[in-house]
C-alpha atoms as a PDB file:
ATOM      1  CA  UNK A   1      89.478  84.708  92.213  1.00  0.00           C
ATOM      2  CA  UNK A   2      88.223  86.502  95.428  1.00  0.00           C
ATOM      3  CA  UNK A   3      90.292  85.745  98.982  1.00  0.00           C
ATOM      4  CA  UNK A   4      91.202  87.232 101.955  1.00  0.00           C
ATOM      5  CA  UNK A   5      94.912  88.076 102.840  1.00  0.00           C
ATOM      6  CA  UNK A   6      96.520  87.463 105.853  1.00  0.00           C
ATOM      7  CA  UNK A   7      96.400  90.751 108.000  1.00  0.00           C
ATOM      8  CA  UNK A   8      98.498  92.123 111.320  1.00  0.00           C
ATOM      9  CA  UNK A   9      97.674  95.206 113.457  1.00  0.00           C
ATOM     10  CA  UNK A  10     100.816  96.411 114.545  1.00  0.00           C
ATOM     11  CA  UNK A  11     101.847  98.467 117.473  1.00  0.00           C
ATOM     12  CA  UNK A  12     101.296 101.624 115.849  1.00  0.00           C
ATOM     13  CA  UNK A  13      98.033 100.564 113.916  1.00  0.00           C
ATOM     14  CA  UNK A  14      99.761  99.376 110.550  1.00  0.00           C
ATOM     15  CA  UNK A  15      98.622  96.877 108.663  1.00  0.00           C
ATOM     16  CA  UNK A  16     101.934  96.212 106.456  1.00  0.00           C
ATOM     17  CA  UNK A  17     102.106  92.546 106.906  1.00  0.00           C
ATOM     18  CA  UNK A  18      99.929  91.891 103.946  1.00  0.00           C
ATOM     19  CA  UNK A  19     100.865  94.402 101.540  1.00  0.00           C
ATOM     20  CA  UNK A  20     104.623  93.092 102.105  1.00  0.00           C
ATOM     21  CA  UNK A  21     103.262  89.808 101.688  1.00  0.00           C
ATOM     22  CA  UNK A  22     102.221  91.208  98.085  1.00  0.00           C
ATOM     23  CA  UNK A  23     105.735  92.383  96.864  1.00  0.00           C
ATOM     24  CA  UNK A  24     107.862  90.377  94.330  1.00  0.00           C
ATOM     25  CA  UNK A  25     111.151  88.785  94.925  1.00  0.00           C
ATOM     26  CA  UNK A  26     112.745  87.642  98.497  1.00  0.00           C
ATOM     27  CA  UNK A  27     112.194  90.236 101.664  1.00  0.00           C
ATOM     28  CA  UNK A  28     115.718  92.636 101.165  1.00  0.00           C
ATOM     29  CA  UNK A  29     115.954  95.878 103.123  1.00  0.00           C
ATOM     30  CA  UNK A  30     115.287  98.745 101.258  1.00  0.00           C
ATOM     31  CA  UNK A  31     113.523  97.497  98.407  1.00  0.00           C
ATOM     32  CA  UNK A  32     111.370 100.234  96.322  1.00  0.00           C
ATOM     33  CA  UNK A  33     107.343 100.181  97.022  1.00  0.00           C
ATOM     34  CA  UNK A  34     105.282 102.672  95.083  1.00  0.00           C
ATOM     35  CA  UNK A  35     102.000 103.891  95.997  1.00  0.00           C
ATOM     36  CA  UNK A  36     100.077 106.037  93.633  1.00  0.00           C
ATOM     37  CA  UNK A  37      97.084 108.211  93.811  1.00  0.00           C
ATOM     38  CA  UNK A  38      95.528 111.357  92.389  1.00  0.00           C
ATOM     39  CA  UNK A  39      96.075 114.161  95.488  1.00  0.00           C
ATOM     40  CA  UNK A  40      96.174 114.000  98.816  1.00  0.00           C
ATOM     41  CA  UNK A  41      92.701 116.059  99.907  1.00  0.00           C
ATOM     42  CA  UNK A  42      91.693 115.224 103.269  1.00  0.00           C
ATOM     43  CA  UNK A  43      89.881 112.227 102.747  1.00  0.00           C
ATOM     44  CA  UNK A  44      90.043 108.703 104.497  1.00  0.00           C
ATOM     45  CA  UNK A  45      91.758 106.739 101.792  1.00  0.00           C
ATOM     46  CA  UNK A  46      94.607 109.144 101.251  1.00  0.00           C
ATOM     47  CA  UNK A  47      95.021 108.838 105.236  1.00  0.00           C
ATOM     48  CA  UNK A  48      94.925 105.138 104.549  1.00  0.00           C
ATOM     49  CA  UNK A  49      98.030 105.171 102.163  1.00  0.00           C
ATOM     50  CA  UNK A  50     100.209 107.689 104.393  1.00  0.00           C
ATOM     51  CA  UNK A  51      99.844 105.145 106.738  1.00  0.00           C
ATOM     52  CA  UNK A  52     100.653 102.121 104.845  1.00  0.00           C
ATOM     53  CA  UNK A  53     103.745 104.253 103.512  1.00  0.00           C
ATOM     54  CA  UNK A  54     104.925 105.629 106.851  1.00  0.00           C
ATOM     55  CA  UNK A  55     104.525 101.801 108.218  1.00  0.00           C
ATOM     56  CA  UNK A  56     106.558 100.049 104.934  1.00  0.00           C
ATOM     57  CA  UNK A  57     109.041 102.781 105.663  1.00  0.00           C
ATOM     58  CA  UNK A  58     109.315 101.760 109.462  1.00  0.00           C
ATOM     59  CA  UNK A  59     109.635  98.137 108.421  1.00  0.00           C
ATOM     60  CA  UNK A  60     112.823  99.246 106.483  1.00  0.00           C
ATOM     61  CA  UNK A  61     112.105  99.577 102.541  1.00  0.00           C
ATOM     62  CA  UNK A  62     112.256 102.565 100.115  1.00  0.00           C
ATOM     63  CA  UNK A  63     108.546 103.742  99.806  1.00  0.00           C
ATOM     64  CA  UNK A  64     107.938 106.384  96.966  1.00  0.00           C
ATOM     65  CA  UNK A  65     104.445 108.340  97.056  1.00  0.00           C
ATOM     66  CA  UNK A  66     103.446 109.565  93.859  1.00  0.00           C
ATOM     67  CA  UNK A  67     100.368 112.027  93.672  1.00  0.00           C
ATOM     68  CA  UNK A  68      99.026 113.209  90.199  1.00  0.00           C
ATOM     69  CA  UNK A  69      98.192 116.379  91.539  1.00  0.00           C
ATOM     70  CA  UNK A  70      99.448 119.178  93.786  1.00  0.00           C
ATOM     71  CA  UNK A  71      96.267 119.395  96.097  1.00  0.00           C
ATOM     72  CA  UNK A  72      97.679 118.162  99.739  1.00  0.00           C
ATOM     73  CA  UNK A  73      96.024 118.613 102.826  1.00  0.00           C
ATOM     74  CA  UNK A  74      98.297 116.335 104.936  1.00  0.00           C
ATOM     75  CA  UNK A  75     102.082 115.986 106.276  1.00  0.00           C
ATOM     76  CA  UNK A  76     103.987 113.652 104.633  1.00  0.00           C
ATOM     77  CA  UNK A  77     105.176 110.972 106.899  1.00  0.00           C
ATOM     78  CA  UNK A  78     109.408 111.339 107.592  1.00  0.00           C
ATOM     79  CA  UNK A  79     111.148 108.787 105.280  1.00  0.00           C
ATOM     80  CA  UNK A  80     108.534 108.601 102.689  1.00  0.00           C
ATOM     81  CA  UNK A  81     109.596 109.739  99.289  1.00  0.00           C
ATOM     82  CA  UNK A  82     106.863 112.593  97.886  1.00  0.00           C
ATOM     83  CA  UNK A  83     106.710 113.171  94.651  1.00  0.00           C
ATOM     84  CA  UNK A  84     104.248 114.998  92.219  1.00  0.00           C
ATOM     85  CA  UNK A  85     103.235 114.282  88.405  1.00  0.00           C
ATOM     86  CA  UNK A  86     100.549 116.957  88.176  1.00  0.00           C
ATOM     87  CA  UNK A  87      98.450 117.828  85.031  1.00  0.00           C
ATOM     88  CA  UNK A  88      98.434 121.611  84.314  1.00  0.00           C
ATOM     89  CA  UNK A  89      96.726 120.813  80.920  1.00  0.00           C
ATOM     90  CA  UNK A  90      93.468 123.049  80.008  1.00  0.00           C
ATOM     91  CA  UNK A  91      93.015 123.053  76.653  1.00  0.00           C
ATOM     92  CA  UNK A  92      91.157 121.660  73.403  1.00  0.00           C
ATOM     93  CA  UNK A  93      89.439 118.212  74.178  1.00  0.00           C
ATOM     94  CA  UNK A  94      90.764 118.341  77.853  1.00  0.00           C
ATOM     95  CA  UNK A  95      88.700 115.628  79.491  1.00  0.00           C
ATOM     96  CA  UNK A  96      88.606 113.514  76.525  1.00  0.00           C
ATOM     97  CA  UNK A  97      92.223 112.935  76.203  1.00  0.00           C
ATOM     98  CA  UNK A  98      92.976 113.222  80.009  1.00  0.00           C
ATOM     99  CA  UNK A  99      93.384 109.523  81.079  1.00  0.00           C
ATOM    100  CA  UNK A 100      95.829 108.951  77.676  1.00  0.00           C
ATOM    101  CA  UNK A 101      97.243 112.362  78.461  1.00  0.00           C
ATOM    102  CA  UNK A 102      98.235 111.791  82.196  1.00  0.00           C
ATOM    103  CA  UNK A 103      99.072 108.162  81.595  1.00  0.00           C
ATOM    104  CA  UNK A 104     102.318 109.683  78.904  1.00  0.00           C
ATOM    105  CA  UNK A 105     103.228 112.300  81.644  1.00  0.00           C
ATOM    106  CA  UNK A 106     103.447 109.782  84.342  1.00  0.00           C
ATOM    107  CA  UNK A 107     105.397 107.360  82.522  1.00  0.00           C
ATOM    108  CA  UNK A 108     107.481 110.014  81.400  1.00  0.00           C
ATOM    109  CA  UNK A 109     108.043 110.747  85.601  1.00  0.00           C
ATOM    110  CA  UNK A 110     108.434 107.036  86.592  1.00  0.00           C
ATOM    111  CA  UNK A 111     111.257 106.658  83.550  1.00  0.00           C
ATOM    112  CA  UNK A 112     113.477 108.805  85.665  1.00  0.00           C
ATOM    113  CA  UNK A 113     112.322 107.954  88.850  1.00  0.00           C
ATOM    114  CA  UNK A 114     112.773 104.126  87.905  1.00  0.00           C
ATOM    115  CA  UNK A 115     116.243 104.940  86.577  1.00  0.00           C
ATOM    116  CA  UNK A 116     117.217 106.666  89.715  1.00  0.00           C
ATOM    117  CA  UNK A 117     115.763 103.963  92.068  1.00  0.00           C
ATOM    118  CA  UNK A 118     115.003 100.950  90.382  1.00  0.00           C
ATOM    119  CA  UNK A 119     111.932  99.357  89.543  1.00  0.00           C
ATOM    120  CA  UNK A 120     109.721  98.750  92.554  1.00  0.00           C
ATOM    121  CA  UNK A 121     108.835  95.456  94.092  1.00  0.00           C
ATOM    122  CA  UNK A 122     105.539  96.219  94.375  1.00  0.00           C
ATOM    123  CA  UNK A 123     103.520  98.627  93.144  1.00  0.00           C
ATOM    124  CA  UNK A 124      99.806 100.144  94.478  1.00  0.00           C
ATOM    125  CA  UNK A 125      97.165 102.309  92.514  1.00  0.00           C
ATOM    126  CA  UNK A 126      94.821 103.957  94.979  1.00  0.00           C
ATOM    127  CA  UNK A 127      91.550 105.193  93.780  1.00  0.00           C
ATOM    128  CA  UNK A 128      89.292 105.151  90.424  1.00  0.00           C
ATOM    129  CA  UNK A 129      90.761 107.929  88.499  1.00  0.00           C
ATOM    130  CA  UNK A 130      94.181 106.759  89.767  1.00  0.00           C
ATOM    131  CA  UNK A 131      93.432 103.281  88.942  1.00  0.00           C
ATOM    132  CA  UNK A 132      92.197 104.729  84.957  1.00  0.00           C
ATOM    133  CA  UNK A 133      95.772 106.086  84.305  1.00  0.00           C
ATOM    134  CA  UNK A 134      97.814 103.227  85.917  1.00  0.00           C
ATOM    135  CA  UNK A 135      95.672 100.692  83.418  1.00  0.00           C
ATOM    136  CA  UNK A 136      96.883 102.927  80.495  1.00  0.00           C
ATOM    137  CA  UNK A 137     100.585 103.380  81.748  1.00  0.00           C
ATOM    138  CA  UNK A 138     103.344 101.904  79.874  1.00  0.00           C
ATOM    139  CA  UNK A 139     105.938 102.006  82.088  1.00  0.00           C
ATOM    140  CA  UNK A 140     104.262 100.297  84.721  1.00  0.00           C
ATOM    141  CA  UNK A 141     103.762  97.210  82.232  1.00  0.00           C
ATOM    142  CA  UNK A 142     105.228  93.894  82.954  1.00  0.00           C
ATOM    143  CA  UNK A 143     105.162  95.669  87.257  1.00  0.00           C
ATOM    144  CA  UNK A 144     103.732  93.835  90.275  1.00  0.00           C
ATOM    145  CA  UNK A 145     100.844  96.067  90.417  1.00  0.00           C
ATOM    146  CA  UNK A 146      97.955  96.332  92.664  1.00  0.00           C
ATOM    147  CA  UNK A 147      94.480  98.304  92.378  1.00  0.00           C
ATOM    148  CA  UNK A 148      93.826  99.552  95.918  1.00  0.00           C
ATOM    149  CA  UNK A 149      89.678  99.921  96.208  1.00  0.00           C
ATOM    150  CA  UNK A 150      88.558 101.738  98.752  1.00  0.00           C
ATOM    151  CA  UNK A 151      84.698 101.314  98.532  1.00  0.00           C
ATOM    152  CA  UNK A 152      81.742  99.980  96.653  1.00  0.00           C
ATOM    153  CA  UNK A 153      81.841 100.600  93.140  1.00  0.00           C
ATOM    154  CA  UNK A 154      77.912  99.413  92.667  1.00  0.00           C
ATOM    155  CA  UNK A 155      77.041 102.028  95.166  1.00  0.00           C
ATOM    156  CA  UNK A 156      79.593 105.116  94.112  1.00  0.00           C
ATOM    157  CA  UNK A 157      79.555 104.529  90.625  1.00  0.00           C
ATOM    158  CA  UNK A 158      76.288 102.667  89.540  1.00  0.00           C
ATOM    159  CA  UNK A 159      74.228 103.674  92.022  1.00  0.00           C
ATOM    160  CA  UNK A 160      72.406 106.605  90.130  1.00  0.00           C
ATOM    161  CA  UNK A 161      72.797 104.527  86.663  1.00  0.00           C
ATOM    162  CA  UNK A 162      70.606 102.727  85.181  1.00  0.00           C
ATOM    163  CA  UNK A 163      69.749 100.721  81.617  1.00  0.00           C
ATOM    164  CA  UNK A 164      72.476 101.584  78.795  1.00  0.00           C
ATOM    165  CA  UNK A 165      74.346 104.229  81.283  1.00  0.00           C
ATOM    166  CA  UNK A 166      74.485 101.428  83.543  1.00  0.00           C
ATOM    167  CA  UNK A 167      75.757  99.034  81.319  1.00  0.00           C
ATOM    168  CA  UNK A 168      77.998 101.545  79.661  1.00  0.00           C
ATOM    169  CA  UNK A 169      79.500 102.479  82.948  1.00  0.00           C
ATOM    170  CA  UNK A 170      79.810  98.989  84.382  1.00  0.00           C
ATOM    171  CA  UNK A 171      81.916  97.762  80.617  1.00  0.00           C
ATOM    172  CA  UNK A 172      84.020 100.953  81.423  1.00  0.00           C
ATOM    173  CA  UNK A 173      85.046  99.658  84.875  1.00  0.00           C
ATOM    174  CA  UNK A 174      85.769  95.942  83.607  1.00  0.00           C
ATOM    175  CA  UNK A 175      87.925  97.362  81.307  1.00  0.00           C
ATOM    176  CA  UNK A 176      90.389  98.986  83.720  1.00  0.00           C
ATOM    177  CA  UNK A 177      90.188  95.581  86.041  1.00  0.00           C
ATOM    178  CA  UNK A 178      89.727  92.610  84.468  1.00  0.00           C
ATOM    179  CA  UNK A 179      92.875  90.546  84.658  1.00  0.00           C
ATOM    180  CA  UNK A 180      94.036  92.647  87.198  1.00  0.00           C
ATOM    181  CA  UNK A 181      95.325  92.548  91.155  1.00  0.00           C
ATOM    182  CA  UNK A 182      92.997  93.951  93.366  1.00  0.00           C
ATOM    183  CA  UNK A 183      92.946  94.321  96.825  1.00  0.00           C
ATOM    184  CA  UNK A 184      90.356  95.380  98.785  1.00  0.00           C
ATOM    185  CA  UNK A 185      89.436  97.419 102.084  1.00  0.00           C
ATOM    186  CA  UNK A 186      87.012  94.540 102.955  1.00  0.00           C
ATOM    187  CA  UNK A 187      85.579  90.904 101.905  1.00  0.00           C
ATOM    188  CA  UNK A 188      82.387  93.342 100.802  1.00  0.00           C
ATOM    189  CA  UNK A 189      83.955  95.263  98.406  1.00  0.00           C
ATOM    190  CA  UNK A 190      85.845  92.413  96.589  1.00  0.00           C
ATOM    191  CA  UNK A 191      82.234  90.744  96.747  1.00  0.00           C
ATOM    192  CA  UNK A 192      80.548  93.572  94.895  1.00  0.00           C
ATOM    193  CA  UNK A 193      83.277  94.226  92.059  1.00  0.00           C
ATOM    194  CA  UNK A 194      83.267  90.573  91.269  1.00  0.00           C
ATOM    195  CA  UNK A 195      79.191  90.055  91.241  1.00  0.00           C
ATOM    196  CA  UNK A 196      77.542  93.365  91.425  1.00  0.00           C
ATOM    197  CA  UNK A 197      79.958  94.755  88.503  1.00  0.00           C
ATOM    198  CA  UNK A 198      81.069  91.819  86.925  1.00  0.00           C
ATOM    199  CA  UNK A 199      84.527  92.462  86.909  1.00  0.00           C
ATOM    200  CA  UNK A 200      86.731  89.066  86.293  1.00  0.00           C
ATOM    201  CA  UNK A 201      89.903  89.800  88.765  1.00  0.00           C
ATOM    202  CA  UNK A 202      93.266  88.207  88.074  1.00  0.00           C
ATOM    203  CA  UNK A 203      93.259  87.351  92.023  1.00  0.00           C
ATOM    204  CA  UNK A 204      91.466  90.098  94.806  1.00  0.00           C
ATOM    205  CA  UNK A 205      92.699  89.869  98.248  1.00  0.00           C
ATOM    206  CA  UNK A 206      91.276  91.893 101.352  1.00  0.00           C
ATOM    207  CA  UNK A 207      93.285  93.831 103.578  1.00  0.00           C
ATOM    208  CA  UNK A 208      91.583  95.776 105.730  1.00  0.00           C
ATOM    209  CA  UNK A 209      92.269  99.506 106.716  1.00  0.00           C
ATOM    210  CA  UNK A 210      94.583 100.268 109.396  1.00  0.00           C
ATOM    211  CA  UNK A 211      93.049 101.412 112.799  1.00  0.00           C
ATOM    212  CA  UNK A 212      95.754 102.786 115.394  1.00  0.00           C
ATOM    213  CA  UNK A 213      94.257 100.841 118.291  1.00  0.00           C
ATOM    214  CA  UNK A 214      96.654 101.313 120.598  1.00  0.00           C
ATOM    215  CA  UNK A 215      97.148 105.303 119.935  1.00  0.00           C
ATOM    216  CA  UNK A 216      92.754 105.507 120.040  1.00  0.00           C
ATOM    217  CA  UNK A 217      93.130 104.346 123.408  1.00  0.00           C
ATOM    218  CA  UNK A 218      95.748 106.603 124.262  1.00  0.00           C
ATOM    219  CA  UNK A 219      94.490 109.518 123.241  1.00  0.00           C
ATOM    220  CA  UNK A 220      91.005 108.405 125.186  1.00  0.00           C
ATOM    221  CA  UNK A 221      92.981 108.373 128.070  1.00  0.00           C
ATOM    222  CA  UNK A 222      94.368 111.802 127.691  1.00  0.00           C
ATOM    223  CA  UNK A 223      92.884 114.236 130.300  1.00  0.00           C
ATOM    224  CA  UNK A 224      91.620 117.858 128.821  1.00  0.00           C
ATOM    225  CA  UNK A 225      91.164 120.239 131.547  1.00  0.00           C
ATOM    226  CA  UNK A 226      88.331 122.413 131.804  1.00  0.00           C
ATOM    227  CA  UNK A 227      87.859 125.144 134.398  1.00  0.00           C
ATOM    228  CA  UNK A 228      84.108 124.743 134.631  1.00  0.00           C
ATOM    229  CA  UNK A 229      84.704 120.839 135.166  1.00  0.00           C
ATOM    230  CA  UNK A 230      85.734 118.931 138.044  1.00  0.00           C
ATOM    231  CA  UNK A 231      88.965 116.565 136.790  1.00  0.00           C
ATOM    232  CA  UNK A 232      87.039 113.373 137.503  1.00  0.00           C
ATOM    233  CA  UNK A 233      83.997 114.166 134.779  1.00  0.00           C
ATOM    234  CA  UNK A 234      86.409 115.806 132.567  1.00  0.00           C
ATOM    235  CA  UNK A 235      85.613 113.832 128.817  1.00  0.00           C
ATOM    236  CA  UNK A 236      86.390 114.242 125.075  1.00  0.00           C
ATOM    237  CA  UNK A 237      84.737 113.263 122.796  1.00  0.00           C
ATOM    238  CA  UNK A 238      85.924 111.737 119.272  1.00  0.00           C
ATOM    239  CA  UNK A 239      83.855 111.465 116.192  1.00  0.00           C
ATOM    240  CA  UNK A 240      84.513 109.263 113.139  1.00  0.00           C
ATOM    241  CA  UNK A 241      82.380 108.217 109.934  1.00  0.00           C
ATOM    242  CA  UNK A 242      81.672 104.848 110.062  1.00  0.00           C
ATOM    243  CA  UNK A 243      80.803 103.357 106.261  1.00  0.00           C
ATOM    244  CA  UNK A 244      78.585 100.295 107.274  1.00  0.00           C
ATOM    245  CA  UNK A 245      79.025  98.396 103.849  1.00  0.00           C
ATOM    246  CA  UNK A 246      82.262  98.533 103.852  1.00  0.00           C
ATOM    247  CA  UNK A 247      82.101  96.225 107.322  1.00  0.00           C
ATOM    248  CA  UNK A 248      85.296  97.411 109.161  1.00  0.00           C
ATOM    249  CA  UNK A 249      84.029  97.387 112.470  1.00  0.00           C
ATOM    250  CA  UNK A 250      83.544  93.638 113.386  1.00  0.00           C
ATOM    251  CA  UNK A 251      87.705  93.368 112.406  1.00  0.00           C
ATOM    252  CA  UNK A 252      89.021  95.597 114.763  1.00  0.00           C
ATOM    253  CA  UNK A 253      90.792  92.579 116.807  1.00  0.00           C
ATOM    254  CA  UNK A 254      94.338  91.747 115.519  1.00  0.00           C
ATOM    255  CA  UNK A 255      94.351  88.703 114.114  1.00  0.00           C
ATOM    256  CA  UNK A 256      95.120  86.395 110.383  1.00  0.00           C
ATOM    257  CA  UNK A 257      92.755  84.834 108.585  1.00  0.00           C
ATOM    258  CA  UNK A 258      92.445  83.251 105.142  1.00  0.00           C
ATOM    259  CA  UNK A 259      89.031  82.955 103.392  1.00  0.00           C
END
């Protein structure tokens, strides 16, 4: 099944609304949310989830960030809970046991973290390696878990596939989300995992990507002086990448809708 979830832009650009609307059990403060994904590099998704975190965190519940590797080119937000499960292993058969491998370690990790904190409420993969090791996790069986996609999986990972690759590829990805919760960054990608890949979702649910309207407009408002310029031409400029198929753009007004 392929909806859309109700969505809020919040002062502050967070879209938490929906992803609270995902948790399990009745709305008490300081309930445990987990978000995992492998590193923090400086990419838009792993801005994505500091956001979501640092927002679930305003909103008043424990929010835990796990990354399965040390690579982190951003702050962590104040109140959000970092943590690291990273995989130092180089040696015989590396790649080929590497999903089974950092599956055990993590488990191992979320035994102690779960004992410490108790078992989340809710509980978000982010990302298709990420997503591989949460699917073989034991610990995390029997969770309210989510696969967080942040773009088109025909396009990233089929894209330069084709026959028996293609197929091969496209039985690989079923196999980490069939039956599973998915949400997606737009109504496109849920589209193109259910027809374009064929995967058969226990329920996907959009929820878009959280745009900071109200800080955009006031840093466009901010004046940068320039001693060749006369104050009233003084301009910056801001540059962004704009992914057309993923069709963010046209949902930039706050507002709830339910497909």
């Amino acid at each position: 099944m392929c909806t859309a979830a109700g969505f809020t832009l919040y002062t502050g650009g967070v879209i938490t609304a929906a992803y609270r609307s995902l948790r399990a059990g009745p709305g008490i403060m300081k309930q445990h949310i987990l978000f995992i994904i492998d590193g923090l590099p400086g990419g838009g998704a792993e801005r994505v989830v500091l956001s979501l975190s640092h927002g679930l965190v305003l909103t008043g519940y424990d929010v835990t960030l796990l990354s399965l590797s040390n690579t982190r080119d951003y702050d962590i937000p104040e109140g959000v809970d970092y943590q690291v499960s990273a995989d130092t292993y180089r040696g015989l058969f590396h790649r080929q046991t590497e999903i089974r491998r950092r599956a055990g370690k993590m488990d191992a990790f979320l035994s102690d973290l779960f004992a410490r904190k108790g078992k989340p409420v809710l509980v978000v993969s982010n990302l298709h390696k990420t997503d591989r090791i949460v699917a073989a996790s034991q610990a995390l069986t029997g969770l309210n878990v989510w696969f967080c996609l942040h773009g088109m999986f025909s396009a990233s990972y089929l894209g330069n596939k084709t026959g028996l690759r293609r197929r091969l590829k496209q039985e690989k990805i079923r196999r980490v989300y069939n039956g599973r919760n998915i949400i997606g960054v737009s109504g496109a990608v849920c589209r193109d995992l259910c027809e374009n890949v064929g995967v058969t979702p226990q329920q996907c649910v959009t929820i878009y990507n959280p745009f900071d309207v109200a800080d955009i407009q006031y840093l466009s408002l901010i004046h940068i002086s320039e001693p060749t310029r006369q104050a009233e031409i003084s301009y910056a400029v801001f540059c962004l990448k704009k992914k057309t198929y993923k069709h963010h753009m046209k949902h930039l007004t706050p507002s709830k809708q339910l497909i």
